[in-house]
N, C-alpha and C. Protein backbone atom coordinates (compact mmCIF):
# COMPACT_ATOMS: atom_id res chain seq x y z
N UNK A 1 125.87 73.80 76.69
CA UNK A 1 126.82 73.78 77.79
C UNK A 1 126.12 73.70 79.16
N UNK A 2 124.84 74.31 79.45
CA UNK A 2 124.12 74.30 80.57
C UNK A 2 123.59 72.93 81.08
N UNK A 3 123.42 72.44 80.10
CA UNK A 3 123.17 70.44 79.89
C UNK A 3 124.61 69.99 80.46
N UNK A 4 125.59 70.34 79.86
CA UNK A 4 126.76 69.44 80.29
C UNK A 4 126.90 69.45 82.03
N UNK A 5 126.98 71.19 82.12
CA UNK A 5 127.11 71.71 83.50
C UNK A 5 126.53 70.47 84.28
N UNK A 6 125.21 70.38 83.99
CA UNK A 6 124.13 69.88 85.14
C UNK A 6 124.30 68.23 85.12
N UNK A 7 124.66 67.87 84.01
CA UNK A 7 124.70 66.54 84.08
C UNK A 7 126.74 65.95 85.06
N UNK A 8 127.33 67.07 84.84
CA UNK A 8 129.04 67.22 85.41
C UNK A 8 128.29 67.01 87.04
N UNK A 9 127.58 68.17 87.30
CA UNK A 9 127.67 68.48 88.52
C UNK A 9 126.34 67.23 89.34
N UNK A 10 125.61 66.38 88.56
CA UNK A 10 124.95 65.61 88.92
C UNK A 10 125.69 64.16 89.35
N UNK A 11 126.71 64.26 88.25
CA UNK A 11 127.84 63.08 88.18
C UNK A 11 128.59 62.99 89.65
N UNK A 12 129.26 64.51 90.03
CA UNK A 12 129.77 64.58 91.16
C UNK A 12 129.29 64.27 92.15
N UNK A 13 128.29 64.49 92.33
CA UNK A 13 127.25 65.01 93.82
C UNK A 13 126.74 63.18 93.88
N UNK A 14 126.51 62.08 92.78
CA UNK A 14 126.63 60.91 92.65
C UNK A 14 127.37 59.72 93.39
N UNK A 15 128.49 60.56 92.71
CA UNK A 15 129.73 59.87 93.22
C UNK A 15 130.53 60.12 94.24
N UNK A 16 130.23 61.40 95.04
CA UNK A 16 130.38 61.70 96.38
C UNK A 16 131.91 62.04 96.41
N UNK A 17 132.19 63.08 95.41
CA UNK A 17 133.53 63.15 95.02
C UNK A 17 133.62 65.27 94.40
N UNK A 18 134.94 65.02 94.47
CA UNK A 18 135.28 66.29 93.94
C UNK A 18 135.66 65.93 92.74
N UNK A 19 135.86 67.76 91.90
CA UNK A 19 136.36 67.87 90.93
C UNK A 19 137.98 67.54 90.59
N UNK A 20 138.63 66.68 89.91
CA UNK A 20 140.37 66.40 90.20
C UNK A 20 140.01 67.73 88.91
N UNK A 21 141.83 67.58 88.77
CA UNK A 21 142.51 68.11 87.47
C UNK A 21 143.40 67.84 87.41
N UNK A 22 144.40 68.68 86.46
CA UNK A 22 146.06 67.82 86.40
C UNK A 22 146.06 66.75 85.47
N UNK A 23 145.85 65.60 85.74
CA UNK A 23 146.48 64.07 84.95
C UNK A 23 145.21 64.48 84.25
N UNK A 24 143.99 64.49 84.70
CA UNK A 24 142.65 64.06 84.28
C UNK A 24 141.70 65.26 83.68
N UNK A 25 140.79 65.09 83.38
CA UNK A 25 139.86 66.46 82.79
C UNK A 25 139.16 66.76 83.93
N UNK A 26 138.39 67.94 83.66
CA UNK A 26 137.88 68.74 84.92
C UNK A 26 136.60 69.36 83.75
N UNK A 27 135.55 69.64 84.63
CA UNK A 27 134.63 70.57 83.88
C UNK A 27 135.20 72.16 84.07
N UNK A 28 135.61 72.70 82.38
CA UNK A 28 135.39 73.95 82.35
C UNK A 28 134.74 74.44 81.27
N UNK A 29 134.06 75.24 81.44
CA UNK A 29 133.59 75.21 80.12
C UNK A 29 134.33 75.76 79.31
N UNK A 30 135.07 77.14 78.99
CA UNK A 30 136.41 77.10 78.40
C UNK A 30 136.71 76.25 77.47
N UNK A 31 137.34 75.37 78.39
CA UNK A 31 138.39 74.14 78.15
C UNK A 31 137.32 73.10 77.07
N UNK A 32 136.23 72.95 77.00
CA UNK A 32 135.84 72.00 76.54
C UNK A 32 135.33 72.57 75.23
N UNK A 33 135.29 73.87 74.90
CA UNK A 33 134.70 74.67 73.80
C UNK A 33 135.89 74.70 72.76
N UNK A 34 137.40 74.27 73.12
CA UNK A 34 138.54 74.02 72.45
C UNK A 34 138.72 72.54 71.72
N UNK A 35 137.80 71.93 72.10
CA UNK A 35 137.98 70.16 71.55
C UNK A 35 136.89 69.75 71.32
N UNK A 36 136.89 68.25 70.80
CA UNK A 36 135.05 67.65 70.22
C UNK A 36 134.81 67.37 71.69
N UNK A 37 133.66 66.80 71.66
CA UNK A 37 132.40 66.40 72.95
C UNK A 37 132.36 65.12 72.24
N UNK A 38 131.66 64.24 72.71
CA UNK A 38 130.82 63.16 71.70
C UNK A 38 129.52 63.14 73.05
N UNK A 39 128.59 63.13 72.37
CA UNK A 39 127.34 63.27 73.36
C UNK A 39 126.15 62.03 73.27
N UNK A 40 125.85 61.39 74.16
CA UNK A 40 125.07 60.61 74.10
C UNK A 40 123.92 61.11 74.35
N UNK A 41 122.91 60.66 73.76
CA UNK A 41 121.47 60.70 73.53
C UNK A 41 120.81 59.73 73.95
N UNK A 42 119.34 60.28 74.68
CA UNK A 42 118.13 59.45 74.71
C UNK A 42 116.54 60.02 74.18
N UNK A 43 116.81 60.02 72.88
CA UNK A 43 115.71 60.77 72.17
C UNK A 43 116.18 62.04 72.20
N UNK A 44 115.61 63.30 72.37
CA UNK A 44 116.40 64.53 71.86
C UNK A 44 117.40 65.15 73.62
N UNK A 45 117.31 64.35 74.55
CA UNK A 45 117.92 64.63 75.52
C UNK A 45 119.65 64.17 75.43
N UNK A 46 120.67 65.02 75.72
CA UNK A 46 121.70 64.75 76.31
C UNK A 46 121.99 63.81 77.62
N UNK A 47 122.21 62.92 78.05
CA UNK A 47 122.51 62.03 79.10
C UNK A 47 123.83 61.45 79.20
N UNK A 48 124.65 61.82 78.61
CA UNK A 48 126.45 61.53 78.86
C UNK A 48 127.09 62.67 77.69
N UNK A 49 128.33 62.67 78.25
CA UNK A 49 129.15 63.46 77.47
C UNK A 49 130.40 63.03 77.53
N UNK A 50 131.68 63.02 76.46
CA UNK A 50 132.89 62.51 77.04
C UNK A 50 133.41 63.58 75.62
N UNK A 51 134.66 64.43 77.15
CA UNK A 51 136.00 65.01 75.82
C UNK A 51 136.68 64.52 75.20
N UNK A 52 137.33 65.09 73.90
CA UNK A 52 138.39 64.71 73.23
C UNK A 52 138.96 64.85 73.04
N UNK A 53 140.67 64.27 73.33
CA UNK A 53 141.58 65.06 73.00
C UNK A 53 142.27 64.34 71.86
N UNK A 54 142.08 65.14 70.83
CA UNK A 54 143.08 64.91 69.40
C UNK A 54 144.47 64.65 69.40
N UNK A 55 144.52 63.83 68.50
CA UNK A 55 146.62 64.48 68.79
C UNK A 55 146.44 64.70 67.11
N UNK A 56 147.87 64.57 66.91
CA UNK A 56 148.16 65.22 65.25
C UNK A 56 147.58 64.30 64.40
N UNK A 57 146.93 64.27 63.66
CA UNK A 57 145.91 63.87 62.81
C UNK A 57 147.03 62.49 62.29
N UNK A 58 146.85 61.47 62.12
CA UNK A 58 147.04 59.74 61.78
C UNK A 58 147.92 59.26 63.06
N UNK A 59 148.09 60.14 64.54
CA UNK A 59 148.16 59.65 65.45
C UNK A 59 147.19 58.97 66.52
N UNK A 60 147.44 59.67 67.73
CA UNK A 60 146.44 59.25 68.61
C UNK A 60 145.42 59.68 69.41
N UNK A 61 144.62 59.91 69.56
CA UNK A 61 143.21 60.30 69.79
C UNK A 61 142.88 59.12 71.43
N UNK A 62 142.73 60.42 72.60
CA UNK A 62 142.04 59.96 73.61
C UNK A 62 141.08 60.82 73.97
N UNK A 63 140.83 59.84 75.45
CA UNK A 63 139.18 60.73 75.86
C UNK A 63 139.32 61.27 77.21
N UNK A 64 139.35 62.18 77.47
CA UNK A 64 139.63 63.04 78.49
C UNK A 64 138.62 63.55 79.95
N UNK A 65 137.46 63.90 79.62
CA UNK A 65 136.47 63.87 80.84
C UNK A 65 135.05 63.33 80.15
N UNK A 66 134.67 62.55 80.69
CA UNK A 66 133.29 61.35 81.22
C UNK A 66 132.61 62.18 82.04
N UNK A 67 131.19 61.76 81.87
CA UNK A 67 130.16 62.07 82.71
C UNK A 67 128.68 61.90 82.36
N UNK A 68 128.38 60.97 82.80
CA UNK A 68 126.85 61.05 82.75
C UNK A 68 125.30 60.92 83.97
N UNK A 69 124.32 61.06 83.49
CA UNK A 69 123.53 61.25 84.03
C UNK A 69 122.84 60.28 84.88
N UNK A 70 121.48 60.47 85.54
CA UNK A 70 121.08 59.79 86.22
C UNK A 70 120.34 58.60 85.93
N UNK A 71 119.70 59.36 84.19
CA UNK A 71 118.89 58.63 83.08
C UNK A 71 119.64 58.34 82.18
N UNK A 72 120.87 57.95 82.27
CA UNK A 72 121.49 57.25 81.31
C UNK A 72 121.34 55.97 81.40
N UNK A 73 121.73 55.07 80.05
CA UNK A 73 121.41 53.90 80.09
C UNK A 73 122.35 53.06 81.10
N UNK A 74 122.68 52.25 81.48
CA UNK A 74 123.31 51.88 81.97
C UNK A 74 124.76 51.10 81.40
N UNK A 75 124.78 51.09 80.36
CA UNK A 75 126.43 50.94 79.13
C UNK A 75 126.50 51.95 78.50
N UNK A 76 126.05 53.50 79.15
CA UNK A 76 126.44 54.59 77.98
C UNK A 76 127.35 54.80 77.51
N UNK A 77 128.72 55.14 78.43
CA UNK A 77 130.11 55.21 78.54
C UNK A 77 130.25 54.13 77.45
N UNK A 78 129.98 52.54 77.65
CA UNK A 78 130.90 51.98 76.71
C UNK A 78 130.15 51.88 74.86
N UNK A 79 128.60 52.61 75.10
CA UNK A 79 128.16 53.06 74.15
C UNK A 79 129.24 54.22 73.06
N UNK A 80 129.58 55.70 74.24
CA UNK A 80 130.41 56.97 73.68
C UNK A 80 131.87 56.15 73.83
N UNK A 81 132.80 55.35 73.93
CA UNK A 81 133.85 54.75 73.66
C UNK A 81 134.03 54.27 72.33
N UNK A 82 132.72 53.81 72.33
CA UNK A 82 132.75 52.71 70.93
C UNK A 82 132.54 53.62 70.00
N UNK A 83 131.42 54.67 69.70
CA UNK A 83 131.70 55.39 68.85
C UNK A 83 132.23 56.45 68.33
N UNK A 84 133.50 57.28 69.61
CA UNK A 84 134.61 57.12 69.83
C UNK A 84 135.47 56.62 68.78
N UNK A 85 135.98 55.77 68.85
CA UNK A 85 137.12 54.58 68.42
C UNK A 85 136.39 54.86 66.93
N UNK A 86 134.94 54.32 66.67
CA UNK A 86 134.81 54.26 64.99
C UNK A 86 135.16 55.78 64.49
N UNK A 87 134.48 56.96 65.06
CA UNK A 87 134.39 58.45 64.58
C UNK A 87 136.12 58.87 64.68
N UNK A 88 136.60 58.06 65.92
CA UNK A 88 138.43 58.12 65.10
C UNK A 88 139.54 57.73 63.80
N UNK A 89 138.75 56.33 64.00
CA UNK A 89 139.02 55.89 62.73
C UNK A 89 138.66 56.18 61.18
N UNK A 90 137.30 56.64 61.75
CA UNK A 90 137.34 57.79 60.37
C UNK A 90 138.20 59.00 60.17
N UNK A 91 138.40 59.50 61.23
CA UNK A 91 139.28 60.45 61.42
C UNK A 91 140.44 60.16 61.00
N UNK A 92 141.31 58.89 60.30
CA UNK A 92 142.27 58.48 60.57
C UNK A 92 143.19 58.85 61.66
N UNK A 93 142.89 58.17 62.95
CA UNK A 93 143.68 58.16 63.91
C UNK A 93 144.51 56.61 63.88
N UNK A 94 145.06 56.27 64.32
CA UNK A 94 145.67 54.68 64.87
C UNK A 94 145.15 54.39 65.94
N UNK A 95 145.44 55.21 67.18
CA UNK A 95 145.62 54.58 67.87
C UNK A 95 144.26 55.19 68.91
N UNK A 96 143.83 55.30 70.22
CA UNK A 96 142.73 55.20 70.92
C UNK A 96 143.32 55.21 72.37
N UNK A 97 143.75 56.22 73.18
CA UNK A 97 144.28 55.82 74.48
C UNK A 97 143.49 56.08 75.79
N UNK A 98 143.34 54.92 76.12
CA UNK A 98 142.69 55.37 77.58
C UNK A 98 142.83 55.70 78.89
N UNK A 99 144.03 55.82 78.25
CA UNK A 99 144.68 56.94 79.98
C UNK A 99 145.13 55.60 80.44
N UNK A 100 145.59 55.98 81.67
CA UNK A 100 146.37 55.09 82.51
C UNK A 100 145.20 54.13 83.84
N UNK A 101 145.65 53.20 84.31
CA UNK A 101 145.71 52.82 85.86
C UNK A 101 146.32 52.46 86.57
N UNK A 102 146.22 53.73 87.32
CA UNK A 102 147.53 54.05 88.44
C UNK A 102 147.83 52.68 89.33
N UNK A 103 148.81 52.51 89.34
CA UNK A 103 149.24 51.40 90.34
C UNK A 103 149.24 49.93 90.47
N UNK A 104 148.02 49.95 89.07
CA UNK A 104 147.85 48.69 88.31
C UNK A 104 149.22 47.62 88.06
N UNK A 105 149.52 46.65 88.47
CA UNK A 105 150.76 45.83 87.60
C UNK A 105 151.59 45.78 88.55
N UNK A 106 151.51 46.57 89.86
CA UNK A 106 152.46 46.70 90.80
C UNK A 106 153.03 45.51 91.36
N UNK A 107 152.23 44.41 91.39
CA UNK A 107 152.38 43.10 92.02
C UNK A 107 152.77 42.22 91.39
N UNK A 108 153.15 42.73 89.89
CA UNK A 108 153.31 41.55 89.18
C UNK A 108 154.67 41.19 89.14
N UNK A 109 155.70 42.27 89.71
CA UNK A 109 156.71 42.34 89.49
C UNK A 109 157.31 41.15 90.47
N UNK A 110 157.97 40.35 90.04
CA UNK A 110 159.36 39.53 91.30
C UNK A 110 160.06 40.27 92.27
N UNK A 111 160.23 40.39 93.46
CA UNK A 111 161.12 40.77 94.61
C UNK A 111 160.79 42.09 94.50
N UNK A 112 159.22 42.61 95.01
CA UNK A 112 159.16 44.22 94.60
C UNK A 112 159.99 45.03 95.57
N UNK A 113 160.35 46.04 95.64
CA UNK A 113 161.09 46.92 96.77
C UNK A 113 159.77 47.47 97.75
N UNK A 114 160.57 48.00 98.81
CA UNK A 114 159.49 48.26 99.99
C UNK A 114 158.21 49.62 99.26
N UNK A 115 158.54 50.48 98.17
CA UNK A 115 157.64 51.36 97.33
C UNK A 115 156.83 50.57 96.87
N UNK A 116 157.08 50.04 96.25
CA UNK A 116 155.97 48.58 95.17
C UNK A 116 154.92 47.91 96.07
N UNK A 117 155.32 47.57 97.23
CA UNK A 117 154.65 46.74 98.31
C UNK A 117 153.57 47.83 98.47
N UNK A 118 154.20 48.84 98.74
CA UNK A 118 153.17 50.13 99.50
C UNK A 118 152.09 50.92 98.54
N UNK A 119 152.69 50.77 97.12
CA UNK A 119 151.79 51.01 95.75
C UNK A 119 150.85 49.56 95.85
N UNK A 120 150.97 48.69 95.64
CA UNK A 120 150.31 47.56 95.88
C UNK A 120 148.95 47.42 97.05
N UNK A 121 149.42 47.91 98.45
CA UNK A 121 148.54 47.97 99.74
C UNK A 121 147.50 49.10 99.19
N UNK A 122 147.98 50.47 98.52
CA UNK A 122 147.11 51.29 98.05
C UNK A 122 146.28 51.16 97.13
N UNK A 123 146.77 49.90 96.14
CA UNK A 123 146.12 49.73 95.11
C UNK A 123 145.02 48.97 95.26
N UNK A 124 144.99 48.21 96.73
CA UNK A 124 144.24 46.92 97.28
C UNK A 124 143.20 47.36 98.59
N UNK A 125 143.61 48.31 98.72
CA UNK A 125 142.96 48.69 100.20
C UNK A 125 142.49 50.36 99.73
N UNK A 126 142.81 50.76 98.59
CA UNK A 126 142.45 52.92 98.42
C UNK A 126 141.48 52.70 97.98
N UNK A 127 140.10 52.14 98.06
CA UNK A 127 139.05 52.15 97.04
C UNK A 127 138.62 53.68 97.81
N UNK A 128 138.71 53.96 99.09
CA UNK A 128 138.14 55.25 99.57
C UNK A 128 138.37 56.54 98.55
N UNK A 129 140.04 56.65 98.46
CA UNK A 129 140.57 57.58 98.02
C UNK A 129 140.13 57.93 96.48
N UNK A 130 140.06 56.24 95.64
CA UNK A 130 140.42 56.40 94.37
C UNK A 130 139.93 54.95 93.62
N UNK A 131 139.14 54.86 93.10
CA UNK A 131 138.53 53.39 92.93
C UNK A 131 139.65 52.88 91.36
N UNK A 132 140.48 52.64 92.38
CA UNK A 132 141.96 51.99 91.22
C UNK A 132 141.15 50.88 90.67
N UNK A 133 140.77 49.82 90.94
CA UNK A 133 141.00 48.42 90.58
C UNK A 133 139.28 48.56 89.68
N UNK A 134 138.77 49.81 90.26
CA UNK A 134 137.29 49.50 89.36
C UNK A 134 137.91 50.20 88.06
N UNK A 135 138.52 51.05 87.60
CA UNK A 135 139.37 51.79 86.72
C UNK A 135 139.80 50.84 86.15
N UNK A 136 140.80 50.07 86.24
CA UNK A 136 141.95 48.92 85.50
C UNK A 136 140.35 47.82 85.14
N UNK A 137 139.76 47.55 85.89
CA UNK A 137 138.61 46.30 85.35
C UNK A 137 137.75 47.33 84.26
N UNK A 138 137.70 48.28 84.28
CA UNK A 138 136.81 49.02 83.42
C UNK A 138 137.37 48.99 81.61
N UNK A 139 138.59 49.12 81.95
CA UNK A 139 139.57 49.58 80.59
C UNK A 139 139.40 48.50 80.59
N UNK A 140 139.85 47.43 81.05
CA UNK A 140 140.69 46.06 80.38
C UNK A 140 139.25 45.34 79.60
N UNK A 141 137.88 45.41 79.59
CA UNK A 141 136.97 45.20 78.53
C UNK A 141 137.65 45.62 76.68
N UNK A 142 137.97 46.45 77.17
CA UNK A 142 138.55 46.98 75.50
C UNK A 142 139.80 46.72 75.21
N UNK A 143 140.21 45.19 75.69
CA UNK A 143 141.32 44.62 75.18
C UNK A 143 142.64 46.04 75.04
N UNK A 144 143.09 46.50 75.91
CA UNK A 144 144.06 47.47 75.53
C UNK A 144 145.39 47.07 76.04
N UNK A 145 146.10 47.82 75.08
CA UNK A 145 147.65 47.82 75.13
C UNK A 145 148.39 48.30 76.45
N UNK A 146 148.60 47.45 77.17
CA UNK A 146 149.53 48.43 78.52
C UNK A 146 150.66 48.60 78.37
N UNK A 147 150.83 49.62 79.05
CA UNK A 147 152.40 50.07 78.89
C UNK A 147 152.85 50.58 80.16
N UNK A 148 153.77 50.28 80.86
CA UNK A 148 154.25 50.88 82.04
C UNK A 148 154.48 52.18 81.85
N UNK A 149 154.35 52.58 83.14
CA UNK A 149 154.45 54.36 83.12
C UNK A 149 155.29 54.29 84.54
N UNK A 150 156.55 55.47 84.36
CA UNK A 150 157.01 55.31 85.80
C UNK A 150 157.26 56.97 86.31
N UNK A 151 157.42 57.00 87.81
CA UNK A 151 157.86 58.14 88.62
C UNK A 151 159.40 58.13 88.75
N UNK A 152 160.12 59.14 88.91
CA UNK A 152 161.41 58.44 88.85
C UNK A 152 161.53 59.80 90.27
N UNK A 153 162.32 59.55 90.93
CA UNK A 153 162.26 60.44 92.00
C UNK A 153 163.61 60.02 93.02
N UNK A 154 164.09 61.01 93.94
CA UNK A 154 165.47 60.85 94.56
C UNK A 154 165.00 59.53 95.40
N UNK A 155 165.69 58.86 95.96
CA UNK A 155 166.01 57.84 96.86
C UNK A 155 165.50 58.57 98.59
N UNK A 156 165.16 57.24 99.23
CA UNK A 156 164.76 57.66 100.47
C UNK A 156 163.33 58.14 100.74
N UNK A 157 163.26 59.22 101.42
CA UNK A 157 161.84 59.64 101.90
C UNK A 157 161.50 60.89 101.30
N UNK A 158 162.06 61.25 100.08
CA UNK A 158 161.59 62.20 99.09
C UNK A 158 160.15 61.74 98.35
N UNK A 159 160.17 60.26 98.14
CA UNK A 159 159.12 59.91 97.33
C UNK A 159 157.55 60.18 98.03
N UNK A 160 157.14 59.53 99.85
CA UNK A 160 155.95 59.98 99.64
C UNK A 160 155.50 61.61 99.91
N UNK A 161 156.74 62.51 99.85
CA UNK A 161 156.42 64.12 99.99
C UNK A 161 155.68 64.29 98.45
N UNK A 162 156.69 63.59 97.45
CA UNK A 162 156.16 63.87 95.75
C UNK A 162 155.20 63.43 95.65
N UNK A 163 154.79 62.30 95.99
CA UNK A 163 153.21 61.65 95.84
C UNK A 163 152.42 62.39 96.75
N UNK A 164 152.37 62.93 97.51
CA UNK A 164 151.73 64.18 98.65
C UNK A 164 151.58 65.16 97.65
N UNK A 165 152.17 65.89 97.18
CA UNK A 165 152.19 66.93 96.39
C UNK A 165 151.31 66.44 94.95
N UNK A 166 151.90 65.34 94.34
CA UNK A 166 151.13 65.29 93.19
C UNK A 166 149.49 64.73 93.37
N UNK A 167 149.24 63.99 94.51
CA UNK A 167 148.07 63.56 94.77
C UNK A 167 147.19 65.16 95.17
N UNK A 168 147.69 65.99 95.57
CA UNK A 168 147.17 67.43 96.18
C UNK A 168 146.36 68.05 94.66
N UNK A 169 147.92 68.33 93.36
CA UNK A 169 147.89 68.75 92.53
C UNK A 169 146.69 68.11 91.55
N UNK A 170 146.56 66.65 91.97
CA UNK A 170 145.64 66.13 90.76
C UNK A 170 144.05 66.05 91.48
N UNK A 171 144.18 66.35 92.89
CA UNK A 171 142.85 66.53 93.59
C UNK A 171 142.39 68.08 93.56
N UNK A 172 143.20 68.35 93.39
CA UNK A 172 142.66 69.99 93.48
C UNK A 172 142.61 70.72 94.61
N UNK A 173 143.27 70.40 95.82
CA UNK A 173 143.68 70.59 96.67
C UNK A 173 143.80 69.15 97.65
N UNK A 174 144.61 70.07 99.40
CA UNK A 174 144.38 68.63 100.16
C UNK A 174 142.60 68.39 100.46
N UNK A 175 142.11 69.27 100.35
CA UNK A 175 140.61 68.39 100.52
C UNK A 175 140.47 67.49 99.95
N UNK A 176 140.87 67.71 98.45
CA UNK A 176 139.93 66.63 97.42
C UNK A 176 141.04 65.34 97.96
N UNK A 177 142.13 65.23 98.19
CA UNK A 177 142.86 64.00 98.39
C UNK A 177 141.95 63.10 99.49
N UNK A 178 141.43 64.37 100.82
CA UNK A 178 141.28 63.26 101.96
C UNK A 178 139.68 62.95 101.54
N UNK A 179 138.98 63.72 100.69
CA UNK A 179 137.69 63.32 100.82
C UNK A 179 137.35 62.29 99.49
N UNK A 180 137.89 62.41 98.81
CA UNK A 180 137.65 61.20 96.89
C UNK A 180 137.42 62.10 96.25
């Protein structure tokens, strides 16, 4: 666990970012002593780690918090994905989910409403906040299944208070929103 710690907190300090939670995984150690790891190796060293979250056994199986090191190879991640997906399939799982990307698809729609436009500008211009479009190019290598995901929320100017609040909730406070 002291390996994971250092390689979590090397990841951060990297990427010039805080810890989220909420939608996404977070380092606790706790939390990660409840589910598999899959750990990448470079000779007897640890250099990536990614959680797992199970679902009911011949369902679906995703991966929950990423992180690697400084001496990792440079395709580790899609190294621990891939074997991932096989160590599921032994598992009999089906399916393999890789989470979402937020905001992704927004443009594809015909005659979007003035929300869509403004999900769109964020999705095209937030690399500060939230590197959306490196996320959606990352997944879409592994040929995956999309599926729309929606917010459903009152009409008017309720919506960017909820996205205020949930962007707070999944940053871990307003710091983590204004800083990445």
């Amino acid at each position: 666990m002291p390996t994971l710690r250092q390689i979590s907190d090397t990841w951060l300090a990297r990427k010039n970012t805080t810890e989220k939670g909420f939608s996404i995984g977070f380092f606790d150690e706790d939390y990660l002593r409840n589910f598999p790891v899959a750990l990448a190796r470079r000779g007897e060293r640890i250099v990536a780690f990614g959680s797992i979250l199970p679902g009911p056994p011949g369902t679906e199986l995703s991966i929950d918090l990423m992180r690697y090191g400084d001496d990792a190879p440079r395709s580790v991640m899609e190294y621990l994905f891939v074997n991932m997906l096989v160590w599921g399939r032994e598992q009999g799982y089906r399916w393999f989910n890789l989470g979402m990307a937020p905001l992704a698809g927004l443009d594809d729609r015909p005659q979007p409403s003035l929300w869509q436009k403004i999900g769109v500008f964020v999705y095209r211009h937030g690399e500060h906040f939230y590197n959306f479009r490196g996320l959606r190019s990352y997944k879409e290598k592994f040929d995956p299944v999309w599926e729309p995901r929606y917010l459903a929320s009152p009409g008017g100017l309720a919506l960017p208070q909820i996205l205020t609040h949930l962007a707070t909730l999944i940053s871990g406070g307003l710091r983590g929103v204004l800083t990445k």
